[in-house]
N, C-alpha and C. Protein backbone atom coordinates (compact mmCIF):
# COMPACT_ATOMS: atom_id res chain seq x y z
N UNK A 1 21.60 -31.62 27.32
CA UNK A 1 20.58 -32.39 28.03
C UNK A 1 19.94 -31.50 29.10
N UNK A 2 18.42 -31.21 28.52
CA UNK A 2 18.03 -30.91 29.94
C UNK A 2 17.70 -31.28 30.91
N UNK A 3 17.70 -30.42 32.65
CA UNK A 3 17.83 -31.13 34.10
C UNK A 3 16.11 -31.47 33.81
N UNK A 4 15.84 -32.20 35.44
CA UNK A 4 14.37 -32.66 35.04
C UNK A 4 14.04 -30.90 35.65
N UNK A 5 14.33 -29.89 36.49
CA UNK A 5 14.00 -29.05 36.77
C UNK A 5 13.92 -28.08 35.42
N UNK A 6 14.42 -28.04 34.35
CA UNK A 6 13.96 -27.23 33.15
C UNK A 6 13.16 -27.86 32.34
N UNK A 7 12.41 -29.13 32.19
CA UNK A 7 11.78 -29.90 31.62
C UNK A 7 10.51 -29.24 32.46
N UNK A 8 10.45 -29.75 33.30
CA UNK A 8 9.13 -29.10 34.48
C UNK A 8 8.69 -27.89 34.25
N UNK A 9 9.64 -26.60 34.03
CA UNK A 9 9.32 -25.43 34.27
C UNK A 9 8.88 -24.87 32.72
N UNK A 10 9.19 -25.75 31.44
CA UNK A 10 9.26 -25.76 30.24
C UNK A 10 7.88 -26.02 29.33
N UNK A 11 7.56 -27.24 30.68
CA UNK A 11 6.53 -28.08 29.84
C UNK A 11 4.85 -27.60 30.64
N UNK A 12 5.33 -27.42 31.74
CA UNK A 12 3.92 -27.19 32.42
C UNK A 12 3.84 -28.99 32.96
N UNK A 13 2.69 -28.30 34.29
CA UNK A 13 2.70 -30.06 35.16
C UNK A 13 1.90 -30.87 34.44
N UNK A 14 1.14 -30.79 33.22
CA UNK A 14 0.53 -31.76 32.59
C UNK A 14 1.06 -32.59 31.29
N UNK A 15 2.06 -31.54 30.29
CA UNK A 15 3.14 -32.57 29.51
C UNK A 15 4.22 -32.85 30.60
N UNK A 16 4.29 -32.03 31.52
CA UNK A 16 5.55 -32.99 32.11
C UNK A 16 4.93 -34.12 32.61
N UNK A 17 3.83 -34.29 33.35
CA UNK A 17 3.76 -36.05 34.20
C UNK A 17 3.96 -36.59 32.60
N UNK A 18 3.58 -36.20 31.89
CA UNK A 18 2.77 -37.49 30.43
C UNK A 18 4.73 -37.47 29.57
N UNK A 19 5.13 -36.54 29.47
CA UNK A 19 6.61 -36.54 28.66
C UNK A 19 7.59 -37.15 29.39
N UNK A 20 7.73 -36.53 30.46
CA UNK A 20 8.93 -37.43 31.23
C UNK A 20 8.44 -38.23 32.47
N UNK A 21 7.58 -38.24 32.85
CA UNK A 21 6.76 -38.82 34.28
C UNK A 21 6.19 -40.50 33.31
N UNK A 22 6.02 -40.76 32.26
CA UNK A 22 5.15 -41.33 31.26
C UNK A 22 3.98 -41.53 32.13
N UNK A 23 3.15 -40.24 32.12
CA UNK A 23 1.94 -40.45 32.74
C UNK A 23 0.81 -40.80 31.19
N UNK A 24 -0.18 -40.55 31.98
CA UNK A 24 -1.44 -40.76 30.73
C UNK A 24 -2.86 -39.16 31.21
N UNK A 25 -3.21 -39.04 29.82
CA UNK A 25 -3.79 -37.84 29.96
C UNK A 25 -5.18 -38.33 30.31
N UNK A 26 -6.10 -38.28 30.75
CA UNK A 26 -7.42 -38.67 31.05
C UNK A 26 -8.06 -39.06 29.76
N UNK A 27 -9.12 -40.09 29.29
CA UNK A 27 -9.54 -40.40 27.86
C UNK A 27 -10.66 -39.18 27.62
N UNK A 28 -10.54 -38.76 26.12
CA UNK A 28 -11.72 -37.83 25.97
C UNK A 28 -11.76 -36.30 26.21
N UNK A 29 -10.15 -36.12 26.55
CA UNK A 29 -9.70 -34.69 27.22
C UNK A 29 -8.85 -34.34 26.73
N UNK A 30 -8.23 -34.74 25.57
CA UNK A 30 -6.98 -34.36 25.07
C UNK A 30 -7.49 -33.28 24.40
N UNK A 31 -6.61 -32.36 23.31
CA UNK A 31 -7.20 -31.06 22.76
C UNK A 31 -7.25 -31.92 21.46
N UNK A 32 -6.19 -32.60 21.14
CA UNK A 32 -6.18 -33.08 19.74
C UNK A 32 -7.19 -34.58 19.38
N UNK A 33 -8.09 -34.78 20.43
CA UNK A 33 -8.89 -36.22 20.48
C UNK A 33 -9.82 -36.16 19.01
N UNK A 34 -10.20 -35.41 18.60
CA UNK A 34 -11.23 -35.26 17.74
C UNK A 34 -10.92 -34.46 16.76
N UNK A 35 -9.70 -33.88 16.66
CA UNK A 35 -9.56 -33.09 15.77
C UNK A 35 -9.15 -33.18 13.96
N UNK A 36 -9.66 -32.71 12.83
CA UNK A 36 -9.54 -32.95 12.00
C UNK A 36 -8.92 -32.09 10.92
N UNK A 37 -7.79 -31.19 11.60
CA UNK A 37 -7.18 -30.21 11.11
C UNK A 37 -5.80 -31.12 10.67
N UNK A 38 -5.59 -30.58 9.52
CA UNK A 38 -4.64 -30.67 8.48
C UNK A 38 -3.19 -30.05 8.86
N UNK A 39 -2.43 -30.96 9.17
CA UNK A 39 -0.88 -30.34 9.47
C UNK A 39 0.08 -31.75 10.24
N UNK A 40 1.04 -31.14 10.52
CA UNK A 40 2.24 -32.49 11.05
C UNK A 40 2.16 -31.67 12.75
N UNK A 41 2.10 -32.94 13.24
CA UNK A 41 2.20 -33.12 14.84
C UNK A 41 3.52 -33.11 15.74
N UNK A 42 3.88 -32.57 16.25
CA UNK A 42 5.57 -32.38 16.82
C UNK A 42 5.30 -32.52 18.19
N UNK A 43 6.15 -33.14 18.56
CA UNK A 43 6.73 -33.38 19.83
C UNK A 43 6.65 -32.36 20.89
N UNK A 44 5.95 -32.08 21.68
CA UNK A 44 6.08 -30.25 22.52
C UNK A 44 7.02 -31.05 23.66
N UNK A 45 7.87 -31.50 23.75
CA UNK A 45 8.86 -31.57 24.61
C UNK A 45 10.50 -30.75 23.35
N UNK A 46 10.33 -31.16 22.34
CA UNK A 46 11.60 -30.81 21.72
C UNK A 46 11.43 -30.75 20.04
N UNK A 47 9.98 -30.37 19.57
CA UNK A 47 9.59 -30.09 18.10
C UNK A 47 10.22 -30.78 17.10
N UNK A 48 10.05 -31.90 17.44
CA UNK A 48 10.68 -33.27 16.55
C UNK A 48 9.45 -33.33 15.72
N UNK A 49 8.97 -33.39 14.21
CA UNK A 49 8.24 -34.17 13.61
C UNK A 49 7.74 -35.42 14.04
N UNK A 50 6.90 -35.94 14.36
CA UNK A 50 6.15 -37.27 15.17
C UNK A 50 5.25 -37.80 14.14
N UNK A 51 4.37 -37.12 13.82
CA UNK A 51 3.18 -37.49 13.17
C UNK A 51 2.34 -36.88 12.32
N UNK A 52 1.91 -37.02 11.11
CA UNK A 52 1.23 -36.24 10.48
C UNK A 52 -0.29 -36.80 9.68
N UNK A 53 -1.25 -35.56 9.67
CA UNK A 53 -2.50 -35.25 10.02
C UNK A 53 -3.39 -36.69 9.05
N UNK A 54 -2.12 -36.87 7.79
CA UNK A 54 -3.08 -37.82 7.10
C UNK A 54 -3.04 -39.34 7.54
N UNK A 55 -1.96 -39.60 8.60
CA UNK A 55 -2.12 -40.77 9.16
C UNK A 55 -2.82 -40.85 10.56
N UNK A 56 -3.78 -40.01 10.95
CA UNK A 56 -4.37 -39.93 11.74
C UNK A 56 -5.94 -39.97 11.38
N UNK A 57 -6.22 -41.20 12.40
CA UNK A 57 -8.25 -41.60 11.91
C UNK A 57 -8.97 -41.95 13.27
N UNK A 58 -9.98 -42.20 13.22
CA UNK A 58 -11.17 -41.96 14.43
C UNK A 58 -10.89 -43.74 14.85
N UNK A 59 -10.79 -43.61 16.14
CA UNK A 59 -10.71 -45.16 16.77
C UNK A 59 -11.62 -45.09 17.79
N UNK A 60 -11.94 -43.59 18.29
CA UNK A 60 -12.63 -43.70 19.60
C UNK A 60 -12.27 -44.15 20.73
N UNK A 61 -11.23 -44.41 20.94
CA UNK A 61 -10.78 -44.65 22.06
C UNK A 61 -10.09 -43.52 23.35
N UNK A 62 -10.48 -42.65 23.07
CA UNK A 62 -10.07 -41.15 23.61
C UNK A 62 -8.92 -40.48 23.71
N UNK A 63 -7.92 -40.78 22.77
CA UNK A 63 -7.01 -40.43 22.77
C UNK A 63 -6.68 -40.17 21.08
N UNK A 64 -5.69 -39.42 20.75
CA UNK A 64 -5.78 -38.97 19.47
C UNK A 64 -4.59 -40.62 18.72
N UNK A 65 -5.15 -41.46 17.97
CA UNK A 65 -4.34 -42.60 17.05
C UNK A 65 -4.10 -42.14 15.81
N UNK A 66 -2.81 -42.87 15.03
CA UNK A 66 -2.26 -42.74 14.31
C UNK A 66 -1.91 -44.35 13.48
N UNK A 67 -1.63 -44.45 12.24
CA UNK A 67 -1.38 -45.93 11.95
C UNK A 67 0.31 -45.63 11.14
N UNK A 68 1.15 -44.84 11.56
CA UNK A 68 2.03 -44.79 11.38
C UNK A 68 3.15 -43.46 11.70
N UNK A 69 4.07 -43.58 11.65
CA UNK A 69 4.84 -42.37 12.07
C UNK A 69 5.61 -41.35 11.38
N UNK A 70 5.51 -40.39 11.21
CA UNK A 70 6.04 -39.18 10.10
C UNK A 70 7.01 -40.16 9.28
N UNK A 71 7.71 -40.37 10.04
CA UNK A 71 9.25 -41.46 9.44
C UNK A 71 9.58 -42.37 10.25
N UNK A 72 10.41 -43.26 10.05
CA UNK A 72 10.61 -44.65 10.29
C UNK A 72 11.33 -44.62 11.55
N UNK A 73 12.17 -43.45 11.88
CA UNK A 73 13.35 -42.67 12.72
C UNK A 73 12.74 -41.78 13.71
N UNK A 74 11.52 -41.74 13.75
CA UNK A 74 10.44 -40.72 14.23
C UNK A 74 10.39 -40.89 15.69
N UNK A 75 10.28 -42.19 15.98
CA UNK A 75 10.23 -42.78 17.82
C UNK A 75 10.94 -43.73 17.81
N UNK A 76 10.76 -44.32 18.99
CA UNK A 76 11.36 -45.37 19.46
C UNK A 76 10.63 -46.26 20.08
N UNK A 77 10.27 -47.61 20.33
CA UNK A 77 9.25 -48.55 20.57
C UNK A 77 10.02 -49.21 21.66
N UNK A 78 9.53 -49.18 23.01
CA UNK A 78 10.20 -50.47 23.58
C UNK A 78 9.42 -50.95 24.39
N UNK A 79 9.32 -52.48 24.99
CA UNK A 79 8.89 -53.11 25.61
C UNK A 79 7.83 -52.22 27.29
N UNK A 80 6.99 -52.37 27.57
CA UNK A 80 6.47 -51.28 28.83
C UNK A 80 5.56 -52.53 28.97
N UNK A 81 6.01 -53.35 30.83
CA UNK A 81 5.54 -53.94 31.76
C UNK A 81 4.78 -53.11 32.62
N UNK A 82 4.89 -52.10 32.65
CA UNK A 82 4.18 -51.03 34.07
C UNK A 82 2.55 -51.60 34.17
N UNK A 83 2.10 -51.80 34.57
CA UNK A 83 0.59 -51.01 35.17
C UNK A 83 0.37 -53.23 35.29
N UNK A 84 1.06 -54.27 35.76
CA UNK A 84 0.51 -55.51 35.09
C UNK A 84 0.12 -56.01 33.55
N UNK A 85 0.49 -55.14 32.41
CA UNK A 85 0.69 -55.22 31.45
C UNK A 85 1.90 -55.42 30.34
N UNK A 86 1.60 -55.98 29.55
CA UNK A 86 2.66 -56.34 28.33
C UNK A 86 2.27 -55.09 27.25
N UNK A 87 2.92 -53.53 27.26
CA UNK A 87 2.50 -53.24 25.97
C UNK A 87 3.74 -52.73 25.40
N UNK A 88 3.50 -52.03 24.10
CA UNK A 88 4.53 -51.56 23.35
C UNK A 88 4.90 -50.16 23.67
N UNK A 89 5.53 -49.71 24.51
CA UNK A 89 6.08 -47.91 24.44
C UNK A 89 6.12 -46.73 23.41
N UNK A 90 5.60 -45.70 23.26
CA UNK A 90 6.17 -44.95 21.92
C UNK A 90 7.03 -43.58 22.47
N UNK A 91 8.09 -43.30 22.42
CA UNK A 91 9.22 -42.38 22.94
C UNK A 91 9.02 -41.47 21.86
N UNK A 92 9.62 -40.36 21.78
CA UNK A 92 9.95 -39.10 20.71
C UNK A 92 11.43 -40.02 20.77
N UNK A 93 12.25 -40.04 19.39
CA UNK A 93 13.06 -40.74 18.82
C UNK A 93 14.13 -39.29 19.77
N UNK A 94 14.07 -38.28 19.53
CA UNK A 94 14.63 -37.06 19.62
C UNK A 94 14.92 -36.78 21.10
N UNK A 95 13.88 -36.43 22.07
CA UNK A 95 14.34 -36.33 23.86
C UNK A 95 13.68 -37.15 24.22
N UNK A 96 13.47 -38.87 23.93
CA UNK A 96 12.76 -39.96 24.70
C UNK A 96 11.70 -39.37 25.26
N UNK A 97 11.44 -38.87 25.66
CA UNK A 97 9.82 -38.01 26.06
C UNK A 97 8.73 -39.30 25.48
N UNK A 98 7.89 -39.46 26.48
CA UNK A 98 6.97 -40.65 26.83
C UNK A 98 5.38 -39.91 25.97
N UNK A 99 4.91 -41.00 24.63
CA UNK A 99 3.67 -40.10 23.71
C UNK A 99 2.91 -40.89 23.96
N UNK A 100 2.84 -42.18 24.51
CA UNK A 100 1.77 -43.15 24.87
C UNK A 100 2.28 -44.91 23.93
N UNK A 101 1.58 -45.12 23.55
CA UNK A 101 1.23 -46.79 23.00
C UNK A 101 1.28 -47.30 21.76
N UNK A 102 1.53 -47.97 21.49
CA UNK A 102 1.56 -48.79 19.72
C UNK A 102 0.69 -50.07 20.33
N UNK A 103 -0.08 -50.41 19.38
CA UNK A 103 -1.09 -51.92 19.30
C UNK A 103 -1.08 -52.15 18.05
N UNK A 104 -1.03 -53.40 18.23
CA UNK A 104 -1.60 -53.79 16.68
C UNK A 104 -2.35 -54.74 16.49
N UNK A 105 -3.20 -55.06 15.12
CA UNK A 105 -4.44 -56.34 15.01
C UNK A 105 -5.60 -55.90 16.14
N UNK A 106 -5.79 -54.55 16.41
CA UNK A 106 -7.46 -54.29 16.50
C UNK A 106 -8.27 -54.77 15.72
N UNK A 107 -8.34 -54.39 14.35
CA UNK A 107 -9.43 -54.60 13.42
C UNK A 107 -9.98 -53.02 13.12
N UNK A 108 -9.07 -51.96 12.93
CA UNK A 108 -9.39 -50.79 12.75
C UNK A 108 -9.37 -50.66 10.80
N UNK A 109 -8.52 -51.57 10.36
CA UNK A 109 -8.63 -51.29 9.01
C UNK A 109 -7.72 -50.50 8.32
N UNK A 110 -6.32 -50.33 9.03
CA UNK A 110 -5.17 -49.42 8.85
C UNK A 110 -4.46 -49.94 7.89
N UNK A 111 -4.08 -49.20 7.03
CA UNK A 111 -2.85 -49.54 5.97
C UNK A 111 -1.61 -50.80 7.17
N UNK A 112 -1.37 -49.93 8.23
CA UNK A 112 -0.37 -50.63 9.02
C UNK A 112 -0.98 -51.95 9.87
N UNK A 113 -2.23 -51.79 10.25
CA UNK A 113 -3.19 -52.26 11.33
C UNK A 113 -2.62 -52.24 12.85
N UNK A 114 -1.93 -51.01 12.58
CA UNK A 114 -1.53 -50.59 14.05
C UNK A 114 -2.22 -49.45 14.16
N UNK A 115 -2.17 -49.33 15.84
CA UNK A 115 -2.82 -47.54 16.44
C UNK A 115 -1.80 -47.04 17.35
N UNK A 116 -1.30 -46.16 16.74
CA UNK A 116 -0.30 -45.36 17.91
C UNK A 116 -1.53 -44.98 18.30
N UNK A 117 -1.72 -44.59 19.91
CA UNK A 117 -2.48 -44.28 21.03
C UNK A 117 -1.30 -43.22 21.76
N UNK A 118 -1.71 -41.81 21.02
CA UNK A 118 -0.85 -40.84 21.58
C UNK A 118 -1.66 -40.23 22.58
N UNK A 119 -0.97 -39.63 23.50
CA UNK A 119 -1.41 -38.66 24.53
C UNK A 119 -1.11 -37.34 23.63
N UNK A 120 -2.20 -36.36 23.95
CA UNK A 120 -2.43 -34.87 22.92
C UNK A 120 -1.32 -34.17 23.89
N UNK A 121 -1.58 -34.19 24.75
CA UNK A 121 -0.39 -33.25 25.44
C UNK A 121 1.05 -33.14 25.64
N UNK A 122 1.23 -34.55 24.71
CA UNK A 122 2.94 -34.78 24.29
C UNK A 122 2.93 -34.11 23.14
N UNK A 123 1.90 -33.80 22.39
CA UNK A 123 1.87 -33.15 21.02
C UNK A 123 2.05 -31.80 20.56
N UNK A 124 2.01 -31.03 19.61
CA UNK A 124 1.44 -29.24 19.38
C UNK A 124 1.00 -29.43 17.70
N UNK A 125 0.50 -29.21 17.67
CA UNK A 125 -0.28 -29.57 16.10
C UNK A 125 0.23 -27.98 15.31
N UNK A 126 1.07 -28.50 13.68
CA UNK A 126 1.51 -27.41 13.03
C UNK A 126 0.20 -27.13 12.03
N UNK A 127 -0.49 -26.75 12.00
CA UNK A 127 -1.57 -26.84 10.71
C UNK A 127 -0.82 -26.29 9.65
N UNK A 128 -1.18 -26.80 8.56
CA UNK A 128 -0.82 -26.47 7.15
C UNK A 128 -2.28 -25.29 6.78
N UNK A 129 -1.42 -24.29 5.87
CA UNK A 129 -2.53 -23.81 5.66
C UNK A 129 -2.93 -23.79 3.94
């Protein structure tokens, strides 16, 4: 287990507020918001498989969404009251490290009709080539 002082010095101060701080990255600023490169998405706290490129589609909401998770074992979902809100949590299954949000019944049109609402900077994108 690492201290929060090797997490910090590991991650840099912007995955650390968002991985272990569960901060949020600004909308529209992530690296991976728009991106349409082909590959599986890992965890940059501890290179866990998270997410991959073909369950990822345009919601516009400024943050990079997903309508499902590499595998079933992939995160962890729990209850998040913070901010005066009721929402759903999404953890890395692997070092709990904080990736942002699960919703569901937008009306996006998802196989799942959920949107993971990841923060890019919990992420590192593997491209396939």
């Amino acid at each position: 287990m690492k201290s929060d002082e090797q997490w910090r010095a590991e991650l840099g101060p912007d995955a650390y507020a968002v991985l272990r701080k569960a901060g949020t990255e600004r909308p529209f600023t992530g690296e991976y918001n728009e991106t349409d490169t082909e590959g599986v998405y890992e965890c940059r706290g501890c290179g866990a498989e998270l997410f991959r490129s073909t369950t990822k589609f345009a919601s516009h909401c400024g943050w990079p969404s997903f309508y499902d998770p590499a595998d079933s074992d992939a995160v962890i979902l729990r209850k998040d009251v913070s901010l005066g809100m009721v929402r759903v949590e999404v953890l890395c299954a692997t070092c709990h490290g904080h990736l942002g949000h699960v919703f569901e019944g937008e009306g996006y049109g998802t196989p799942t009709d959920q949107r993971y609402c990841i923060n890019s900077v919990a992420l590192r994108l593997v491209a396939t080539d």
